[in-house]
Protein backbone atom coordinates (compact mmCIF):
# COMPACT_ATOMS: atom_id res chain seq x y z
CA UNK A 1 -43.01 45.79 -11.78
CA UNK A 2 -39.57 45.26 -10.95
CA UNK A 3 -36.47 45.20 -13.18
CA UNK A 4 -34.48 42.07 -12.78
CA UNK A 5 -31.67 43.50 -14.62
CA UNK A 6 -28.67 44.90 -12.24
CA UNK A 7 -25.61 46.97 -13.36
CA UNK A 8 -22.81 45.15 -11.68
CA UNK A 9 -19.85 47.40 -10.68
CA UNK A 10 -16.39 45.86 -9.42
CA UNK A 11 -12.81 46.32 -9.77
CA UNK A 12 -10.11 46.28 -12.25
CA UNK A 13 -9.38 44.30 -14.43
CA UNK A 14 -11.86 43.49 -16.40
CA UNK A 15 -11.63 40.19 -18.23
CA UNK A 16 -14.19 39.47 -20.69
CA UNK A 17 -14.23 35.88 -21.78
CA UNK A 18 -16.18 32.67 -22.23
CA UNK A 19 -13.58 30.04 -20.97
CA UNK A 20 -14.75 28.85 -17.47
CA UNK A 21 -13.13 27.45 -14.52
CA UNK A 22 -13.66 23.87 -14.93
CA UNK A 23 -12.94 24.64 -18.87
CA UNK A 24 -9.64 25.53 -17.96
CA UNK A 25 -9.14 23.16 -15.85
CA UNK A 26 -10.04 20.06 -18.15
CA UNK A 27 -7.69 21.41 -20.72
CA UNK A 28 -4.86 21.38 -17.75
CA UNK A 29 -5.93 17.57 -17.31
CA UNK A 30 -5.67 16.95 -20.54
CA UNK A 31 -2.26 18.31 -20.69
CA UNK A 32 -1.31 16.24 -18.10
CA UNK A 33 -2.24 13.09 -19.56
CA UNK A 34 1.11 12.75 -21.93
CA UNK A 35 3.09 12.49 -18.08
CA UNK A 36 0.68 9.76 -16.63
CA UNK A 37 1.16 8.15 -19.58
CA UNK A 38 4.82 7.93 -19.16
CA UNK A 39 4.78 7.36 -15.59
CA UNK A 40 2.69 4.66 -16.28
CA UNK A 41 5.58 3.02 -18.44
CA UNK A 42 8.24 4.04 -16.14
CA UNK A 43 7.04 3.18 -12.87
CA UNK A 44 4.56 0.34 -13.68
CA UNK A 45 0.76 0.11 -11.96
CA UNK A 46 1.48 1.70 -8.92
CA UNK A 47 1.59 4.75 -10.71
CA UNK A 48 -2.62 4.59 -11.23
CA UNK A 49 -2.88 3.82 -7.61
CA UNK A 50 -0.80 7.02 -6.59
CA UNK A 51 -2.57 9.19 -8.81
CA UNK A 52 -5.64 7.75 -7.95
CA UNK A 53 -5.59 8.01 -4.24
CA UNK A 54 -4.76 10.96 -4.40
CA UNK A 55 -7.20 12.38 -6.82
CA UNK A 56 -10.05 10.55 -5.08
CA UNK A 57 -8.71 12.22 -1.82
CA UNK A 58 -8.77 15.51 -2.45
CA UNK A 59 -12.39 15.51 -4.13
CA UNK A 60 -13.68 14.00 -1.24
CA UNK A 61 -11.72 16.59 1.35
CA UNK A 62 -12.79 19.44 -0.61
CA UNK A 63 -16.78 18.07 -0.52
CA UNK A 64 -16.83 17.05 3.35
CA UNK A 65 -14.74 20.68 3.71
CA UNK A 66 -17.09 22.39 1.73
CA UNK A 67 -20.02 20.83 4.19
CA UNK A 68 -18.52 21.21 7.29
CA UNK A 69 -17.88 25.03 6.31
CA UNK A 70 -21.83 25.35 4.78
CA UNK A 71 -20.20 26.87 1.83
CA UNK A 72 -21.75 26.06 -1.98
CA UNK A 73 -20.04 22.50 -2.51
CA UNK A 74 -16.61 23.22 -5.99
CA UNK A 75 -15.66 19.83 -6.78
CA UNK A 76 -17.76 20.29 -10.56
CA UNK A 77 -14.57 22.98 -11.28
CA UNK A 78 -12.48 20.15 -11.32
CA UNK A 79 -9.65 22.42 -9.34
CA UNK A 80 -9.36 19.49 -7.00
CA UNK A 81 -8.96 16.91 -9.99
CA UNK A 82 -6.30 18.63 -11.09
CA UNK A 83 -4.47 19.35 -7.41
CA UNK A 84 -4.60 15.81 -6.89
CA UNK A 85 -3.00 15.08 -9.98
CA UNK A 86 -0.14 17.77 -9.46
CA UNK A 87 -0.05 15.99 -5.73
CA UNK A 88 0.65 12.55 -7.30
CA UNK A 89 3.05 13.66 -9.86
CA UNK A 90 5.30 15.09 -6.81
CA UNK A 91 5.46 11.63 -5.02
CA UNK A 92 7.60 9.12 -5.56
CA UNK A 93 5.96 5.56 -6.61
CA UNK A 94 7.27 3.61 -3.54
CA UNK A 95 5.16 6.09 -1.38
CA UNK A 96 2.31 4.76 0.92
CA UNK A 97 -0.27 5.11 0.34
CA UNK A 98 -1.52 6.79 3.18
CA UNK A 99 0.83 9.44 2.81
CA UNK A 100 -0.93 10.27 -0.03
CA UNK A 101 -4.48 11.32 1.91
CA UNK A 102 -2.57 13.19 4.23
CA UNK A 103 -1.10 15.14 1.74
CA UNK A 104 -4.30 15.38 -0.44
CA UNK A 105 -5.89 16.66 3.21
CA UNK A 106 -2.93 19.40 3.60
CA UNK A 107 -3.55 20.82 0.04
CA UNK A 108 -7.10 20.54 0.44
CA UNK A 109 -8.32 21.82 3.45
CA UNK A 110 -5.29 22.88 4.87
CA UNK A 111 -3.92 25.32 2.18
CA UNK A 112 -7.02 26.25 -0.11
CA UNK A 113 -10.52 25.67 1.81
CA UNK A 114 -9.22 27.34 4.96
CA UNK A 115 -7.81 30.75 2.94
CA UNK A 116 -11.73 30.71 1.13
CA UNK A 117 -11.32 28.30 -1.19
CA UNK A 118 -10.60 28.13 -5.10
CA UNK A 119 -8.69 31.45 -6.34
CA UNK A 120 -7.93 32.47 -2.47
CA UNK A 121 -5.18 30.25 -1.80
CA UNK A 122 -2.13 32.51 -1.97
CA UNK A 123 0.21 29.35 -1.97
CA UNK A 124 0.29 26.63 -4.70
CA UNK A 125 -1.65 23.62 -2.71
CA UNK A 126 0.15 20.97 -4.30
CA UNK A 127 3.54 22.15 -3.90
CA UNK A 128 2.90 23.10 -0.30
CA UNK A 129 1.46 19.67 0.51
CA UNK A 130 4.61 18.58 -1.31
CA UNK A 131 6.88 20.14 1.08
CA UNK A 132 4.93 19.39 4.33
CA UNK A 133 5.86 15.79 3.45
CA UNK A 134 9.20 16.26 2.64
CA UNK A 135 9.50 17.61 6.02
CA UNK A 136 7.10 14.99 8.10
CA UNK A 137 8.34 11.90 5.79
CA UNK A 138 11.93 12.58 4.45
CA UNK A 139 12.74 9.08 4.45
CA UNK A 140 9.36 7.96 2.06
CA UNK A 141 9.22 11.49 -0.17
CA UNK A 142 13.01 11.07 -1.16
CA UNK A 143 12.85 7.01 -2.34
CA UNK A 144 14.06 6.86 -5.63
CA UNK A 145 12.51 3.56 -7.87
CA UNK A 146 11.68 3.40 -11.58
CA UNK A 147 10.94 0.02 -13.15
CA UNK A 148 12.99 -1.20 -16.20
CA UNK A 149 9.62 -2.47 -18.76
CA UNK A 150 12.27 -3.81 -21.16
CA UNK A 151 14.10 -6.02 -18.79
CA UNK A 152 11.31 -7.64 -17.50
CA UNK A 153 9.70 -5.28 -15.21
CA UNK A 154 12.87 -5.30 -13.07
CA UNK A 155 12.34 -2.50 -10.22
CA UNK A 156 15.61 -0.54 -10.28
CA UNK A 157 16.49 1.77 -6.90
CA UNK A 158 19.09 4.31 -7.40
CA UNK A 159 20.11 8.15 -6.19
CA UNK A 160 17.86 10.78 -8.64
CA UNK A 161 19.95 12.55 -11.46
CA UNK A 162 19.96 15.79 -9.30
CA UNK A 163 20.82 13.87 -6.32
CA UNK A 164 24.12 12.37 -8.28
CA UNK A 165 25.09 15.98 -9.30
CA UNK A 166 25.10 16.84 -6.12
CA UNK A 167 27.32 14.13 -4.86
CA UNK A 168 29.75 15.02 -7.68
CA UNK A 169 29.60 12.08 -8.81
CA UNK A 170 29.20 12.68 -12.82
CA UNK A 171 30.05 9.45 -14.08
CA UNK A 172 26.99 8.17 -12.78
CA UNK A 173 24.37 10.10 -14.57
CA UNK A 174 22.28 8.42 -17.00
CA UNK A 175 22.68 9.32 -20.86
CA UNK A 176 20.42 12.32 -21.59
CA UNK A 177 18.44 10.98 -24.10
CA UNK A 178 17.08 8.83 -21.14
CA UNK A 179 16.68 11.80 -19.37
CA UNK A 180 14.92 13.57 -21.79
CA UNK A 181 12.08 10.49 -22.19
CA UNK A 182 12.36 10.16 -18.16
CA UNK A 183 13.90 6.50 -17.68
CA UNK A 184 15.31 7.45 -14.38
CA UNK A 185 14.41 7.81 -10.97
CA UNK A 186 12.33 10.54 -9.40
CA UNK A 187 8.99 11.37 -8.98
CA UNK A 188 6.10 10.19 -10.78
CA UNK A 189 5.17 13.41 -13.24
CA UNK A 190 9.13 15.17 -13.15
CA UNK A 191 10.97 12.59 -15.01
CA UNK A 192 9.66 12.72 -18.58
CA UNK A 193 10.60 16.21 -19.84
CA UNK A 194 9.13 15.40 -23.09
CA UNK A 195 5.90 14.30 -22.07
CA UNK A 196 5.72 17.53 -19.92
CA UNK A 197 7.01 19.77 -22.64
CA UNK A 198 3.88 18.33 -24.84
CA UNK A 199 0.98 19.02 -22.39
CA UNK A 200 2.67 22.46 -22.04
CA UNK A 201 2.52 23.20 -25.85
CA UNK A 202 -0.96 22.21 -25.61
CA UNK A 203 -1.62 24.65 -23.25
CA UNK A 204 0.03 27.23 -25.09
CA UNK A 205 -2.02 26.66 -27.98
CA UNK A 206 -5.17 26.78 -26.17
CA UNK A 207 -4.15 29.76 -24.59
CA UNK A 208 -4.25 28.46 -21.03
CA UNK A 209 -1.57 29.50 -19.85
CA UNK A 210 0.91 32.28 -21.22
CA UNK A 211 4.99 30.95 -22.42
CA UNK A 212 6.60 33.68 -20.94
CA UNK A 213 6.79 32.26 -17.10
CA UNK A 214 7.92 28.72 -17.98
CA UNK A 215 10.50 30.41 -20.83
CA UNK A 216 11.65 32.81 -18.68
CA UNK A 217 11.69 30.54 -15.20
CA UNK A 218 13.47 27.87 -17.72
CA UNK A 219 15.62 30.15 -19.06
CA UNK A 220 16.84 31.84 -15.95
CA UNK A 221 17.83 28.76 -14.49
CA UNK A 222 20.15 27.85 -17.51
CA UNK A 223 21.96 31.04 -17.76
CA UNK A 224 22.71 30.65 -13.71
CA UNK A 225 24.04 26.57 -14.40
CA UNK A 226 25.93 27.65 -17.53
CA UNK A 227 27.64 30.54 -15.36
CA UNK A 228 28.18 27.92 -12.63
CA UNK A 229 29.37 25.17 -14.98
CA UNK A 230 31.53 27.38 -16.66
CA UNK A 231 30.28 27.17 -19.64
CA UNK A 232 29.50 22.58 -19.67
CA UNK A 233 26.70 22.53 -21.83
CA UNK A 234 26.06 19.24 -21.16
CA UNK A 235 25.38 19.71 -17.21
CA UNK A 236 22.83 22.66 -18.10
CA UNK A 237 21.11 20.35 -19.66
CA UNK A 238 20.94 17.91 -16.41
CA UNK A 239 19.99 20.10 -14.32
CA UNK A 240 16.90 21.57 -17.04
CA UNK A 241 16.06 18.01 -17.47
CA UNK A 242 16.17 16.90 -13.87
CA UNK A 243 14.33 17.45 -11.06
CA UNK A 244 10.88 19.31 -11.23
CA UNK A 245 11.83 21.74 -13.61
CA UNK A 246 9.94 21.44 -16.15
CA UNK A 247 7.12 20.30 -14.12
CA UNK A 248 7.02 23.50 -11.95
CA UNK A 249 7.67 26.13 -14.24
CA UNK A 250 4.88 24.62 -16.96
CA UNK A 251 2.20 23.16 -14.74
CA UNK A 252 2.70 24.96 -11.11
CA UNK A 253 4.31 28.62 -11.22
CA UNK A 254 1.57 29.34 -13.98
CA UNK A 255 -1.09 29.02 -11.55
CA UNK A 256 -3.85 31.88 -12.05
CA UNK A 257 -4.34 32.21 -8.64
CA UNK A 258 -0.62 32.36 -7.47
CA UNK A 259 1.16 34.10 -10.19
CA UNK A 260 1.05 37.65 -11.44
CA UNK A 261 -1.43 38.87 -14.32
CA UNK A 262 1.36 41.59 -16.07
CA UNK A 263 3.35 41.53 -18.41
CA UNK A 264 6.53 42.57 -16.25
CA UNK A 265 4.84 40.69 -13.24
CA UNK A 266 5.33 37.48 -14.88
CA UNK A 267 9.07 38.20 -15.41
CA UNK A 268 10.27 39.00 -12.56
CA UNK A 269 8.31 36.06 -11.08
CA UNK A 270 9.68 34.07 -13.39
CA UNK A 271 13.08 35.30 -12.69
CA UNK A 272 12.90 34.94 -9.29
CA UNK A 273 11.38 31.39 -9.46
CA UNK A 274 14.67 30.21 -11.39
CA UNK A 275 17.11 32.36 -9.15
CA UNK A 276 15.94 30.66 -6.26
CA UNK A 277 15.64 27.10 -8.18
CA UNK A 278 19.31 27.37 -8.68
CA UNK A 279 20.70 29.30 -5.43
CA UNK A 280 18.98 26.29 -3.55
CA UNK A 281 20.06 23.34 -5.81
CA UNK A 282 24.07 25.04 -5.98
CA UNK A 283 24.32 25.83 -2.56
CA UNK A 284 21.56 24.28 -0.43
CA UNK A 285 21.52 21.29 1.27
CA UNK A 286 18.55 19.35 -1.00
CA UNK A 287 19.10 18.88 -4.67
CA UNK A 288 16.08 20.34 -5.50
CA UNK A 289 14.97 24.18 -4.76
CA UNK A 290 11.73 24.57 -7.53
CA UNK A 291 9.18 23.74 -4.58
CA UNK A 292 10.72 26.33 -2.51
CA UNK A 293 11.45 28.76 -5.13
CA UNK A 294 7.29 28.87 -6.68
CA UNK A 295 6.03 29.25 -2.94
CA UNK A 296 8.62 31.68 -1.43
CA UNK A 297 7.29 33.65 -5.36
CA UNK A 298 3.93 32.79 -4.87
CA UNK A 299 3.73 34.84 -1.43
CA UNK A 300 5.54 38.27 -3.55
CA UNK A 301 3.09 37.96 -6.10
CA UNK A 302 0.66 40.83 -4.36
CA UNK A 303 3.68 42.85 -4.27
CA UNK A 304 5.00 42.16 -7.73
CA UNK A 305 1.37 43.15 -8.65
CA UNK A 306 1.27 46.44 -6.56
CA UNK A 307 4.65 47.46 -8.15
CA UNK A 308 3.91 46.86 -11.99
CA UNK A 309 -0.09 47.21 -12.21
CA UNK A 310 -0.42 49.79 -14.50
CA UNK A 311 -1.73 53.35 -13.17
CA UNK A 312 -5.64 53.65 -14.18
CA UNK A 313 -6.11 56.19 -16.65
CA UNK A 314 -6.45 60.01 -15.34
CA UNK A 315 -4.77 59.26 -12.23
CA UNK A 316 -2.79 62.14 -10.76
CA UNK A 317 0.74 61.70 -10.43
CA UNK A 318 2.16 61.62 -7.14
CA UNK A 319 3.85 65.01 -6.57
CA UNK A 320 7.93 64.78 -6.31
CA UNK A 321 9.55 65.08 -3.03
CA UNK A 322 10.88 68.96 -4.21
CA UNK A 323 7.67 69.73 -4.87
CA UNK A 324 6.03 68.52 -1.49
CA UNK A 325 8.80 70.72 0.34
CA UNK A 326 7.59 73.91 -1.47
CA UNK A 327 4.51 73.09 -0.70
CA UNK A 328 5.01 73.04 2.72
CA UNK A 329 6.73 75.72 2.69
CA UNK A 330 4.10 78.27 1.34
């Protein structure tokens, strides 16, 4: 008679635990409800047929993917739910809808079935759809709309907060109270810090995600505007409220898959996240550098990893270079 029961041996780390994939991901779609919420309010309707789209879009690329590839079909994870949520809340309303599949196909297919699938991307799929666009549709991706639900619906086109700043232009900025609720232009999920700031306390307290990368990506970014401001308080806080900020460092650089699992890992991503993030918005030629600045992190994570991963216990230390040269030569 045969014993069914098999000692499984694999590598470090081992995690014990008895959340599950499509657990975790619920609770991130739950978080992310506050944000569609406000979007709803600050860019009327369209906002449900963006997010729709393009959650409908990538469910149905990552079945027919899943088919064409004869691998075991994800979409009950929920993964997909959630990138075509992220997707969504990186458009602008006034984008067509078309746009959206394509995009919904790049993050899909493109960026996380071809590399294996769910945890072997090595790229945030939403962010690198994101970017794609922004390069194939420049015109569509940087439309800036919101619509005014106390004065009738009225829809109101004007330059994004970041976009002002970097015109010089400071007169023009909107109060910061309305920045902080997200009555301005932008993309759907960005503007509305304090929706975005709840669904990330939620996720704290579940213990999805960890507060040191969006603290320390957040906090990075405001030491580097206060040097650069010399000292303005008041423009730090544009620049943390504007943009996708708060978006990317809760929702997007604390991707399992993409980010680092240590303790010191997680800072220096972190760091470099909001190094870039500013470097790019100070100096670059867009007004926006988080997109950039998760990806170009998400490709050093293996490194970061390699470099602060601690030693398994017992492991010889590597001999000194003095010592090798005695060695060699007895």
């Amino acid at each position: 008679m045969s014993d069914s029961r098999k000692l499984t041996v694999s590598a470090s780390p081992h995690v014990r635990s008895l959340d599950t994939s499509s657990g975790i991901m619920l609770d991130v779609i739950i978080a992310l409800i506050p944000a569609l919420v406000a979007s709803v309010f600050i860019f009327g309707a369209r906002t449900l047929a963006v997010t729709a789209v393009a959650v409908v879009s990538c469910v149905l690329a990552e079945y027919i993917s899943r088919k064409v590839m004869k691998r075991e079909n994800t979409i009950g994870d929920l993964s997909a739910v959630v990138t075509g949520i992220l997707l969504a809340y990186n458009l602008p309303s006034t984008i067509p809808l078309w746009i959206v599949v394509f995009g919904s196909i790049v993050a899909i297919v493109v960026v996380k079935q071809m590399f294996g699938g769910i945890g072997q991307n090595f790229v945030n799929p939403a962010l690198a759809a994101r970017i794609i666009l922004m390069s194939s549709f420049p015109g569509k991706m940087s439309a800036g709309a919101y619509i005014n639900p106390i004065v009738d619906d009225i829809t109101i086109t004007s330059a994004t907060p970041l976009a002002i700043i970097k015109s010089g232009n400071f007169d023009a900025l909107p109060d910061l109270k309305e920045m902080f609720l997200g009555l301005t232009s932008g993309c759907l999920g960005e503007v509305s810090a304090a929706a975005l700031i709840l669904g990330g306390i939620y996720l704290v307290i579940r213990k999805v995600i960890s507060p040191i990368i969006p603290c320390v990506y957040i906090g990075t970014v405001a030491v580097f505007m206060l040097i650069a401001f010399k000292g303005d308080f008041n423009m730090v806080s544009y620049e943390l409220l504007g943009g996708g900020l708060m978006l990317g460092a809760i929702f997007m650089a604390t991707d399992y898959t993409t980010s680092p699992i240590t303790f010191k890992g997680k800072i220096i991503y972190a760091i470099g996240c909001g190094l870039i993030t500013s470097v790019i918005r100070l100096f670059g030629s867009l007004p926006e550098g988080v997109s950039f600045s998760i990806i170009l992190m998400n490709i050093f994570v293996p490194h970061i990893e390699n470099l602060t991963t601690p030693k398994p216990f017992g492991t010889p230390k590597e001999p000194k270079k003095k010592d090798k040269e005695e060695v060699a030569k007895a």
